[in-house]
C-alpha atoms as a PDB file:
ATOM      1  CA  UNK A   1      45.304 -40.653 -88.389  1.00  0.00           C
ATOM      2  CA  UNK A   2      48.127 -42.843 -89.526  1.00  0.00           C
ATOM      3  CA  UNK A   3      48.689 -45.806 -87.727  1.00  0.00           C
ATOM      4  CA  UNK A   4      52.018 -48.006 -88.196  1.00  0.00           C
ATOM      5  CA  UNK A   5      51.170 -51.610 -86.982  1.00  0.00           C
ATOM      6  CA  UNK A   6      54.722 -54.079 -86.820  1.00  0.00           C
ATOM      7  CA  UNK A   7      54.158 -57.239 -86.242  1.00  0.00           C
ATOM      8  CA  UNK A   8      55.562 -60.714 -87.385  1.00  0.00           C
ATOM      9  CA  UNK A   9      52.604 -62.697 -87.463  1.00  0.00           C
ATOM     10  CA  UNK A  10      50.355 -61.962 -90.250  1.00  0.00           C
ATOM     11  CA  UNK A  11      46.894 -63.315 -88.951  1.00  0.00           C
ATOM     12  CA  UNK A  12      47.921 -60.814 -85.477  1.00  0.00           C
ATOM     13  CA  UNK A  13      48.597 -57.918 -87.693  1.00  0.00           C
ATOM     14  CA  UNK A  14      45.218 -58.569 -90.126  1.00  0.00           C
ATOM     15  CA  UNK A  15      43.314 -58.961 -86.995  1.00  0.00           C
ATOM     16  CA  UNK A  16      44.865 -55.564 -85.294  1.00  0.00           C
ATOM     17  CA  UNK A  17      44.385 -53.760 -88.518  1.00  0.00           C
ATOM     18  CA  UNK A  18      40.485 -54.619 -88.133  1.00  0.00           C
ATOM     19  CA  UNK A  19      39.971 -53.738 -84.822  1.00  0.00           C
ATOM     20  CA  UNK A  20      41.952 -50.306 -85.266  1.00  0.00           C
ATOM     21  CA  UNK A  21      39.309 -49.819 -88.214  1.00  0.00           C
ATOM     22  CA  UNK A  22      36.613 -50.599 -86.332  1.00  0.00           C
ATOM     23  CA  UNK A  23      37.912 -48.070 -83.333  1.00  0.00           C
ATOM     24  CA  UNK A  24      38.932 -45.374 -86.050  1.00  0.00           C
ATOM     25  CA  UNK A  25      36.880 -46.312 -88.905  1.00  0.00           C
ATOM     26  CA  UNK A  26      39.042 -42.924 -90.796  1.00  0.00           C
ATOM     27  CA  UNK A  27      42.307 -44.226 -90.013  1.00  0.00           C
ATOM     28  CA  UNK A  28      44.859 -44.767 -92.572  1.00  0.00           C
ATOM     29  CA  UNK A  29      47.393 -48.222 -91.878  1.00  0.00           C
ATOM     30  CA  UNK A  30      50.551 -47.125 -93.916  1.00  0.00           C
ATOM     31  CA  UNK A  31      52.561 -50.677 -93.977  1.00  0.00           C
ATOM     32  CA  UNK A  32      53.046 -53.764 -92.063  1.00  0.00           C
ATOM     33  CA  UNK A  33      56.757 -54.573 -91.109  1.00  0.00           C
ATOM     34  CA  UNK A  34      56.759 -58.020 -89.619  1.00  0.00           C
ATOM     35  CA  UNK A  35      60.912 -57.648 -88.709  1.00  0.00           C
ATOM     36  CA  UNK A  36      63.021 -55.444 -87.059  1.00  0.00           C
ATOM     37  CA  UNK A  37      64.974 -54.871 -90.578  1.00  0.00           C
ATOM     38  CA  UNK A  38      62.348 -53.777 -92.433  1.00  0.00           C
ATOM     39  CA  UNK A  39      60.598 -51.252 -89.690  1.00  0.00           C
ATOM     40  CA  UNK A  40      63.829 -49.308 -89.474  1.00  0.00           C
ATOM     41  CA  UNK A  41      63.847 -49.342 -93.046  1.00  0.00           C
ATOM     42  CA  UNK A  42      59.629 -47.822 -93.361  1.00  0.00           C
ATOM     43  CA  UNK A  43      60.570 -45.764 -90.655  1.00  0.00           C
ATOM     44  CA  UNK A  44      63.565 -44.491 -92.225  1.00  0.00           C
ATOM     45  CA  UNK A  45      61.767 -44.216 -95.618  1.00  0.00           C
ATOM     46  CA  UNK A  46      58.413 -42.873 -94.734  1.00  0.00           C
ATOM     47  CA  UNK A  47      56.985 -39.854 -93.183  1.00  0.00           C
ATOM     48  CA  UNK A  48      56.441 -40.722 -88.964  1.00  0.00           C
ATOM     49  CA  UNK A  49      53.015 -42.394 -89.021  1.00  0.00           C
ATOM     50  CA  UNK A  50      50.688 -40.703 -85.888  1.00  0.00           C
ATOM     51  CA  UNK A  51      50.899 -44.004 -83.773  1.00  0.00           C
ATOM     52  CA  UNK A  52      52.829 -47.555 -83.757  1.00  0.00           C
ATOM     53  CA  UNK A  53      51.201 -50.570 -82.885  1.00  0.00           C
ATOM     54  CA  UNK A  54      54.406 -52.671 -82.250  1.00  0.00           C
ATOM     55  CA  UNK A  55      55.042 -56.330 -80.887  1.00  0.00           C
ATOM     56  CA  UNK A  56      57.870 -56.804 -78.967  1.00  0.00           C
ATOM     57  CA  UNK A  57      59.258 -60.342 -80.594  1.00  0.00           C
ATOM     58  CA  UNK A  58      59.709 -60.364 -83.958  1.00  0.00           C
ATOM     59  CA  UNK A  59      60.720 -62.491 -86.593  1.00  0.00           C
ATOM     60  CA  UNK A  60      64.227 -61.441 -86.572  1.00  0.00           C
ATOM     61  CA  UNK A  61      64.829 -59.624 -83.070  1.00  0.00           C
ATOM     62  CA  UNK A  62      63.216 -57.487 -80.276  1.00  0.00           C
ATOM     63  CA  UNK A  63      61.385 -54.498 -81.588  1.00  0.00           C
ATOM     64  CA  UNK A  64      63.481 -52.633 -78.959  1.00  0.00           C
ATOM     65  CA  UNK A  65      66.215 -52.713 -81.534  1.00  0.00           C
ATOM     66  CA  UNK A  66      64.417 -50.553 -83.447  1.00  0.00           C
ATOM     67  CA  UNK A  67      65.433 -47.545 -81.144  1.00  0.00           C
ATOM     68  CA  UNK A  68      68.909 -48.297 -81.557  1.00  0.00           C
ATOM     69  CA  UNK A  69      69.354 -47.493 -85.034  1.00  0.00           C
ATOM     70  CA  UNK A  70      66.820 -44.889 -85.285  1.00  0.00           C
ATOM     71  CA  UNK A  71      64.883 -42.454 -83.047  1.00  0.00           C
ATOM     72  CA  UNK A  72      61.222 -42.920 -83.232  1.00  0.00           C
ATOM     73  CA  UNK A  73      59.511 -39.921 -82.810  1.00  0.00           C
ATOM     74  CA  UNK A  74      56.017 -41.149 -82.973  1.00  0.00           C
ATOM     75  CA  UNK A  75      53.906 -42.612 -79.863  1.00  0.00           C
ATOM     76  CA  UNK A  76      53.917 -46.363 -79.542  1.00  0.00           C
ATOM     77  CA  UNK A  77      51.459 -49.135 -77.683  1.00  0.00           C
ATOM     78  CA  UNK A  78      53.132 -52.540 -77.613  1.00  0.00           C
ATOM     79  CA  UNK A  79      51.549 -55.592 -77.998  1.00  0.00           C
ATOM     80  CA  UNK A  80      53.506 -58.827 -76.457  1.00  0.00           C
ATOM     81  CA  UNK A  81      52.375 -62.289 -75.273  1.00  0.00           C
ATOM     82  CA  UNK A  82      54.919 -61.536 -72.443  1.00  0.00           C
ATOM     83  CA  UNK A  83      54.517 -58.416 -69.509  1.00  0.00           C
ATOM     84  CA  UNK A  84      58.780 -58.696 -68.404  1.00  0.00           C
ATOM     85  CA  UNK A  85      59.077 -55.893 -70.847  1.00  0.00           C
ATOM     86  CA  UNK A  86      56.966 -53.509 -69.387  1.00  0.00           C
ATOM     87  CA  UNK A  87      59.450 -51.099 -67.256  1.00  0.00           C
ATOM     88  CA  UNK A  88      61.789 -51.589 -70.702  1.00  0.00           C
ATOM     89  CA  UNK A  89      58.754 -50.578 -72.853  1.00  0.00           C
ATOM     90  CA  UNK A  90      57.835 -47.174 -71.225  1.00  0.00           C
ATOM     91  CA  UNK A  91      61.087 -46.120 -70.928  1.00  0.00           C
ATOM     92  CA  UNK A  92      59.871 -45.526 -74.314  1.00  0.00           C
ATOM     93  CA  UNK A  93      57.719 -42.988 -76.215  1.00  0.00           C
ATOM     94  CA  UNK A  94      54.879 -45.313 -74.747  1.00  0.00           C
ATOM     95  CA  UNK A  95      51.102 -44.866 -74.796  1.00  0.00           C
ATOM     96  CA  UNK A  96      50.188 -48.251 -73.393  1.00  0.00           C
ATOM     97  CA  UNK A  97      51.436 -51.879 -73.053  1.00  0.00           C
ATOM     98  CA  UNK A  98      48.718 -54.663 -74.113  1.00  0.00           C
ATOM     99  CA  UNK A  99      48.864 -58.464 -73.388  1.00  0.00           C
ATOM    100  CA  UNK A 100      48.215 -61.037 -76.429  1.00  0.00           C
ATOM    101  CA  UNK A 101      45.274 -61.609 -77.344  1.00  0.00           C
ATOM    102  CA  UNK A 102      44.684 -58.119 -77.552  1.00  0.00           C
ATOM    103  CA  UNK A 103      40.808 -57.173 -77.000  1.00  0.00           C
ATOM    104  CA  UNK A 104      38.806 -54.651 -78.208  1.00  0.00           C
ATOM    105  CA  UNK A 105      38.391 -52.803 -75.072  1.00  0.00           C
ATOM    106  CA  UNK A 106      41.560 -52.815 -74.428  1.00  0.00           C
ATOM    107  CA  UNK A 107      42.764 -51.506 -77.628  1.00  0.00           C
ATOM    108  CA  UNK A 108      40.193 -48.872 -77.709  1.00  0.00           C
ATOM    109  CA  UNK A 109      41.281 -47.694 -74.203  1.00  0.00           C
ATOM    110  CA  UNK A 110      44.692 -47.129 -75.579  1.00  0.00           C
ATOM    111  CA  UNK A 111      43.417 -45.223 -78.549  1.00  0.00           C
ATOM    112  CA  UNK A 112      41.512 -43.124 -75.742  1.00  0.00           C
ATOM    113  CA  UNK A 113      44.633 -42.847 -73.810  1.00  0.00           C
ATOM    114  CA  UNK A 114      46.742 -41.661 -76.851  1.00  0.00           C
ATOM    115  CA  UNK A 115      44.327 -39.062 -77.751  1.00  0.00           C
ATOM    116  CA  UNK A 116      44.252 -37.427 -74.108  1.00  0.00           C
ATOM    117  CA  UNK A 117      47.720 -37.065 -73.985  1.00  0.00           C
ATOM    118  CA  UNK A 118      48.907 -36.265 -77.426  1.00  0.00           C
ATOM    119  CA  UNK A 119      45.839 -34.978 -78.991  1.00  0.00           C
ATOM    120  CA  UNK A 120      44.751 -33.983 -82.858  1.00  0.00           C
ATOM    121  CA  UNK A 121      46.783 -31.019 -82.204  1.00  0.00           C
ATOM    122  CA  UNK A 122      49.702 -33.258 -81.957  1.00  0.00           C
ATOM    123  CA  UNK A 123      49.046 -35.200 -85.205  1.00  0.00           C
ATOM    124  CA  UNK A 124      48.255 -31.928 -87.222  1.00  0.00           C
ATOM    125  CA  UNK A 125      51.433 -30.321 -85.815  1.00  0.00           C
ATOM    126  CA  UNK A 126      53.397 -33.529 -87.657  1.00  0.00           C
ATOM    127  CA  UNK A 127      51.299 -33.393 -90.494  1.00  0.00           C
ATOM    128  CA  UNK A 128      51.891 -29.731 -90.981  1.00  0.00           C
ATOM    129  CA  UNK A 129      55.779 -30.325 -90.480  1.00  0.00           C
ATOM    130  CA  UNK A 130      55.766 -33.053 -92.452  1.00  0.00           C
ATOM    131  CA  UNK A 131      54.327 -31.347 -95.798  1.00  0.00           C
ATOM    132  CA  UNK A 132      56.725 -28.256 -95.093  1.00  0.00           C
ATOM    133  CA  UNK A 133      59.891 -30.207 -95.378  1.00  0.00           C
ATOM    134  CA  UNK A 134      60.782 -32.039 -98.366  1.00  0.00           C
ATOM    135  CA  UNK A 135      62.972 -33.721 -96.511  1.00  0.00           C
ATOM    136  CA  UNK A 136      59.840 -35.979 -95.114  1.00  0.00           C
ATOM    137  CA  UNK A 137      58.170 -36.394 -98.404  1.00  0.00           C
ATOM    138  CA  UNK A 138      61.382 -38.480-100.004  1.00  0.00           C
ATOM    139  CA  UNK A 139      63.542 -40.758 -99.413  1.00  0.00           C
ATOM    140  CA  UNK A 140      66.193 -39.690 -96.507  1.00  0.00           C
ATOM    141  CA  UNK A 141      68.116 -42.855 -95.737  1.00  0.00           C
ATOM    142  CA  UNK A 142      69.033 -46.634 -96.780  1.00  0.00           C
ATOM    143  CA  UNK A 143      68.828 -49.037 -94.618  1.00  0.00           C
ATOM    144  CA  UNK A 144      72.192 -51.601 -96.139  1.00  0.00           C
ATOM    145  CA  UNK A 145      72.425 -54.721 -94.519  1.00  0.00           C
ATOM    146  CA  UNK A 146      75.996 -56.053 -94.217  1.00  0.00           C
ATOM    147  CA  UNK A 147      76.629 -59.560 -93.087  1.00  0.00           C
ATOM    148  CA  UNK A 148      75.277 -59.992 -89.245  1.00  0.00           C
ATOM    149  CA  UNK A 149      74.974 -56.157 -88.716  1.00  0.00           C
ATOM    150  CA  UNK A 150      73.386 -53.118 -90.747  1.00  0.00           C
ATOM    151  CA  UNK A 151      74.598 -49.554 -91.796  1.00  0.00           C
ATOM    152  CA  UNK A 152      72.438 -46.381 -92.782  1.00  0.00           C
ATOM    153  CA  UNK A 153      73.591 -44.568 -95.275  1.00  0.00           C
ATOM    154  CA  UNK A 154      72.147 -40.921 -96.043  1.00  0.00           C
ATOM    155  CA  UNK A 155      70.734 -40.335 -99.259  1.00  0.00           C
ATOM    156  CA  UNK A 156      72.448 -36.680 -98.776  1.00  0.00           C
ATOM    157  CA  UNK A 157      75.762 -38.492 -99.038  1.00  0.00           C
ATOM    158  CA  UNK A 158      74.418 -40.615-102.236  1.00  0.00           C
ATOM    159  CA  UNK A 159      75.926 -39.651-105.912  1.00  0.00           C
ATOM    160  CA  UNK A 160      74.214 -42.117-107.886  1.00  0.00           C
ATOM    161  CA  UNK A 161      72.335 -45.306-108.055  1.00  0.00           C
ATOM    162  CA  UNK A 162      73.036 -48.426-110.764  1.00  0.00           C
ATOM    163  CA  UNK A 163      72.116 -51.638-111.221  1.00  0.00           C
ATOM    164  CA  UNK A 164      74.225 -54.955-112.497  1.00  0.00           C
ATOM    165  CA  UNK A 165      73.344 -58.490-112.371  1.00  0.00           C
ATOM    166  CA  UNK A 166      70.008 -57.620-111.280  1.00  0.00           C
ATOM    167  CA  UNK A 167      70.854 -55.732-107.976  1.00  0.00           C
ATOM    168  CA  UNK A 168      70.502 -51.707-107.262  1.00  0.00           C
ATOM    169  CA  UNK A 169      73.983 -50.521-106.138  1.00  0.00           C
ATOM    170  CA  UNK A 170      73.922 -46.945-103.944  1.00  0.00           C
ATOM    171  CA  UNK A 171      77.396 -44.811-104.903  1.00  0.00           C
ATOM    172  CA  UNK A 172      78.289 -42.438-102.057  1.00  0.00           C
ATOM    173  CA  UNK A 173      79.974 -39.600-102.845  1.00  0.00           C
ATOM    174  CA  UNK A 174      82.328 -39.331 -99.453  1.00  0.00           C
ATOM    175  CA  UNK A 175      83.735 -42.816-100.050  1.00  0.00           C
ATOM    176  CA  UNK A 176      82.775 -43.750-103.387  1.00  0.00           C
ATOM    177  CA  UNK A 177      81.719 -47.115-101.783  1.00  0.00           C
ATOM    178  CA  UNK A 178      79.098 -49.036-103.496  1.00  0.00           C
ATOM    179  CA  UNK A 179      76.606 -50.829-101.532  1.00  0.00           C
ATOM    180  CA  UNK A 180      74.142 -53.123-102.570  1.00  0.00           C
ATOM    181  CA  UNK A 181      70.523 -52.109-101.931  1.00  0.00           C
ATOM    182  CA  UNK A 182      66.965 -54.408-101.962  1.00  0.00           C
ATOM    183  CA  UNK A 183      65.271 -51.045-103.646  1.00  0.00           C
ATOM    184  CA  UNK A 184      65.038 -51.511-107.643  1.00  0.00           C
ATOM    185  CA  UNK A 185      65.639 -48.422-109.932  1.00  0.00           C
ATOM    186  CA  UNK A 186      61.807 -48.038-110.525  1.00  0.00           C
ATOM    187  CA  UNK A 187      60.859 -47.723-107.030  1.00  0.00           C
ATOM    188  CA  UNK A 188      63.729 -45.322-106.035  1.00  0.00           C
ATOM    189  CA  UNK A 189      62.863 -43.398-109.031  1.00  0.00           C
ATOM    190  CA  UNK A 190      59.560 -42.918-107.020  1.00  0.00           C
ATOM    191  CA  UNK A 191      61.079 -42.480-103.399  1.00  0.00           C
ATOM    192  CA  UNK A 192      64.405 -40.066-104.485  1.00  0.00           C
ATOM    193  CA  UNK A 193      63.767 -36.173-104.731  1.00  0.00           C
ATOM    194  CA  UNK A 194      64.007 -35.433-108.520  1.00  0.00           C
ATOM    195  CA  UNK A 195      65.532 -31.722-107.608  1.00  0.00           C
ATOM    196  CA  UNK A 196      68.656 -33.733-107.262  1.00  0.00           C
ATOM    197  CA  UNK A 197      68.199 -37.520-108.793  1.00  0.00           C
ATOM    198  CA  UNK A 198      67.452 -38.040-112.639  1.00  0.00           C
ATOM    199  CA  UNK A 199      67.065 -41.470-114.049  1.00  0.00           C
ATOM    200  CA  UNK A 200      68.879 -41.686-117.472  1.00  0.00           C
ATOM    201  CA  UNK A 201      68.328 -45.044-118.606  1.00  0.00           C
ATOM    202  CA  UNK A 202      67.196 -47.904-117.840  1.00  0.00           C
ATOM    203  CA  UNK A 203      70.649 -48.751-115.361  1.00  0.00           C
ATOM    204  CA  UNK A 204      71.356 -45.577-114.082  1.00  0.00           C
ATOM    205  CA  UNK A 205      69.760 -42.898-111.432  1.00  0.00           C
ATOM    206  CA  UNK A 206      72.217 -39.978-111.094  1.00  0.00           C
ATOM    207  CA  UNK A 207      72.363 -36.899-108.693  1.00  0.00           C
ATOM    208  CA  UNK A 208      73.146 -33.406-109.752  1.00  0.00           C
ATOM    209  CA  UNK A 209      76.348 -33.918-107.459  1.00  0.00           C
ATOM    210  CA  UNK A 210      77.791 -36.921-109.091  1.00  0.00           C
ATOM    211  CA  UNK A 211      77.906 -34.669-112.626  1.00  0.00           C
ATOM    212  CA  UNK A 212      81.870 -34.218-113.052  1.00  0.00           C
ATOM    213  CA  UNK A 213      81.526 -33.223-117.211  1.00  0.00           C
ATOM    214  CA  UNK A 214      79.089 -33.973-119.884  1.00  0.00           C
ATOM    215  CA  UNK A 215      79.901 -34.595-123.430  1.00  0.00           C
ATOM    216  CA  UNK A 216      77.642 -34.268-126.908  1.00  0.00           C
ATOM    217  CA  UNK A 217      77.025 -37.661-128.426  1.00  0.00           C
ATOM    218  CA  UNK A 218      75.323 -39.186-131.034  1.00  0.00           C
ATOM    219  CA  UNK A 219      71.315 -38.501-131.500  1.00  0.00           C
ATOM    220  CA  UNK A 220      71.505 -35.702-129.701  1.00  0.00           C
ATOM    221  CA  UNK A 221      72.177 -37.713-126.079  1.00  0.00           C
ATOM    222  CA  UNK A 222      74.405 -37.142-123.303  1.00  0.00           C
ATOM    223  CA  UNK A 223      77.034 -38.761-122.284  1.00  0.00           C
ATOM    224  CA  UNK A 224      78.292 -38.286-118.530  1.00  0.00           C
ATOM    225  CA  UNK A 225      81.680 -38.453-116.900  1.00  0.00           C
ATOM    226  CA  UNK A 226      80.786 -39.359-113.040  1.00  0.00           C
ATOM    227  CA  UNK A 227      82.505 -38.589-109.904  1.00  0.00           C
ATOM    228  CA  UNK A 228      83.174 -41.036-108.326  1.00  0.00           C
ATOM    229  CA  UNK A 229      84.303 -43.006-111.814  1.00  0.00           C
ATOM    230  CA  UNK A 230      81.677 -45.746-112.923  1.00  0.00           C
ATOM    231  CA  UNK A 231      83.287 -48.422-114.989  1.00  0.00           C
ATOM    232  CA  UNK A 232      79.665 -48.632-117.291  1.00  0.00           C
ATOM    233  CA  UNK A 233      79.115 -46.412-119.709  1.00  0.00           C
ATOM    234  CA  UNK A 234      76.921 -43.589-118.557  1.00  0.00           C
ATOM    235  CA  UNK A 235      74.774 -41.985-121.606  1.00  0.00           C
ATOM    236  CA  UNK A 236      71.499 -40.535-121.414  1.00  0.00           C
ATOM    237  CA  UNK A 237      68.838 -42.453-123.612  1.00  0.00           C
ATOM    238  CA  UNK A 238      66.904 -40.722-126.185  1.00  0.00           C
ATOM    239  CA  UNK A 239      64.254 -40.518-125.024  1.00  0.00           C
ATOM    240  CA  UNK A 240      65.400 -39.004-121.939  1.00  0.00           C
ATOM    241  CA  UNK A 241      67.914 -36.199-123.074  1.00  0.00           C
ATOM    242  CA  UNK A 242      64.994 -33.476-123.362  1.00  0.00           C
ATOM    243  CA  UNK A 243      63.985 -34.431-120.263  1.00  0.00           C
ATOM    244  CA  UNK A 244      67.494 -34.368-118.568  1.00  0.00           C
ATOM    245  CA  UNK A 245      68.474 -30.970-119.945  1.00  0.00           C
ATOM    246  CA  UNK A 246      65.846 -29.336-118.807  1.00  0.00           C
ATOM    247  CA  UNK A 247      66.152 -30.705-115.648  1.00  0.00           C
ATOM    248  CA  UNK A 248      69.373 -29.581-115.421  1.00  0.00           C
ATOM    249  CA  UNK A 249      68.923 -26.045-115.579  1.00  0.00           C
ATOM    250  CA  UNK A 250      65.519 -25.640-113.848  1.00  0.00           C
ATOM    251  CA  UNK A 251      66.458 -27.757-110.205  1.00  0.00           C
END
């Protein structure tokens, strides 16, 4: 099982991820957001992990923030050095609610508790759906933060991705707004579906949908007219134009 543990302080989170191990000695702790920023962003980014262990104070926020910009599927125990949150908490897809320090027995109760009611038939059900939809295996969503508030923007309405001055910008195609993103090009390259998303040099990532014309250049290369417009020069690298014709005709 997959188990999701958010939590700001990191000597909390080390010592949860030991005792999970030692309750579920096969279980499988996918990342460690310590804000409410960056858990919408795994959870947006990732595949819904089988349980969340999440604290309800974190660094910037209450973890019940989390629900606001996203629905979380998956079941959750909260962990808190407070109990005023408990009628808030299972409200909640809620397994159990566990006072600071958490202890072993209580942990593994919870674990106990989450299997009776959801059982492996629940977490091979997601699994199963999870593997059958591309749509879980890449990236769906960025999480762009702007000023005091944030904005998600869906990779289906993404063109192309580009980077100046050091920072990724995201291109969507309904606007043509540009936003600036904390991904680089090298780890979207991994994340992005490459049915639609081809990187073709070192500053660009572009979708089949932001291909208005292409035009023959010079070593046998590419060069690409995108829509919307980029003000950089968009060409294909060398070493990539074998690549990115067959791509084009096989996705």
């Amino acid at each position: 099982m997959t188990v999701l543990i958010i939590e700001d302080e990191a000597a909390a989170a080390r010592r949860l991820e030991k005792m999970v191990l030692e309750i579920e000695p096969d279980a499988i702790i996918p990342g460690k957001p310590d804000s409410v920023e960056s858990a919408v962003e795994w959870l947006s980014s990732n595949p819904a992990p089988d349980l969340i262990l999440m604290d309800i104070h974190l660094a910037d926020g209450s973890s019940f923030e989390i629900f606001d910009h996203l629905e979380v599927g998956s079941p959750v125990i909260f962990t808190t050095a407070y109990d005023e949150h408990v009628l808030r908490a299972f409200k909640k897809n809620t397994v159990d609610y566990l006072l600071k320090p958490v202890k072993m027995a209580e942990l593994g109760a919870a674990f106990e508790k989450y299997k009776r009611i959801h059982g492996t038939s629940a977490i091979n059900h997601r699994r199963l759906t999870q593997s059958g939809s591309d749509r879980n295996n890449y990236l769906r969503r960025v999480l762009i933060r702007m000023n005091n508030s944030f904005k998600l923007v869906e990779i289906n309405d993404t063109v192309y991705f580009y980077t100046r001055d050091k920072i990724t910008f995201l291109v969507s195609g309904g606007t043509g707004r540009r936003y600036p993103t904390d991904y680089t090009l090298d780890k979207l390259e991994e994340l992005l579906d490459p049915s639609i998303f081809f990187r073709i040099n070192r500053q660009f990532i572009v979708g089949i949908k932001s291909i208005r014309e292409m035009q023959i250049y010079s070593k046998g290369r590419v060069k690409i007219d995108l829509e919307p417009e980029s003000d950089q020069e968009t060409v294909v690298s060398v070493e990539r134009s074998a690549a990115f014709k067959k791509w084009l005709v096989e996705n």
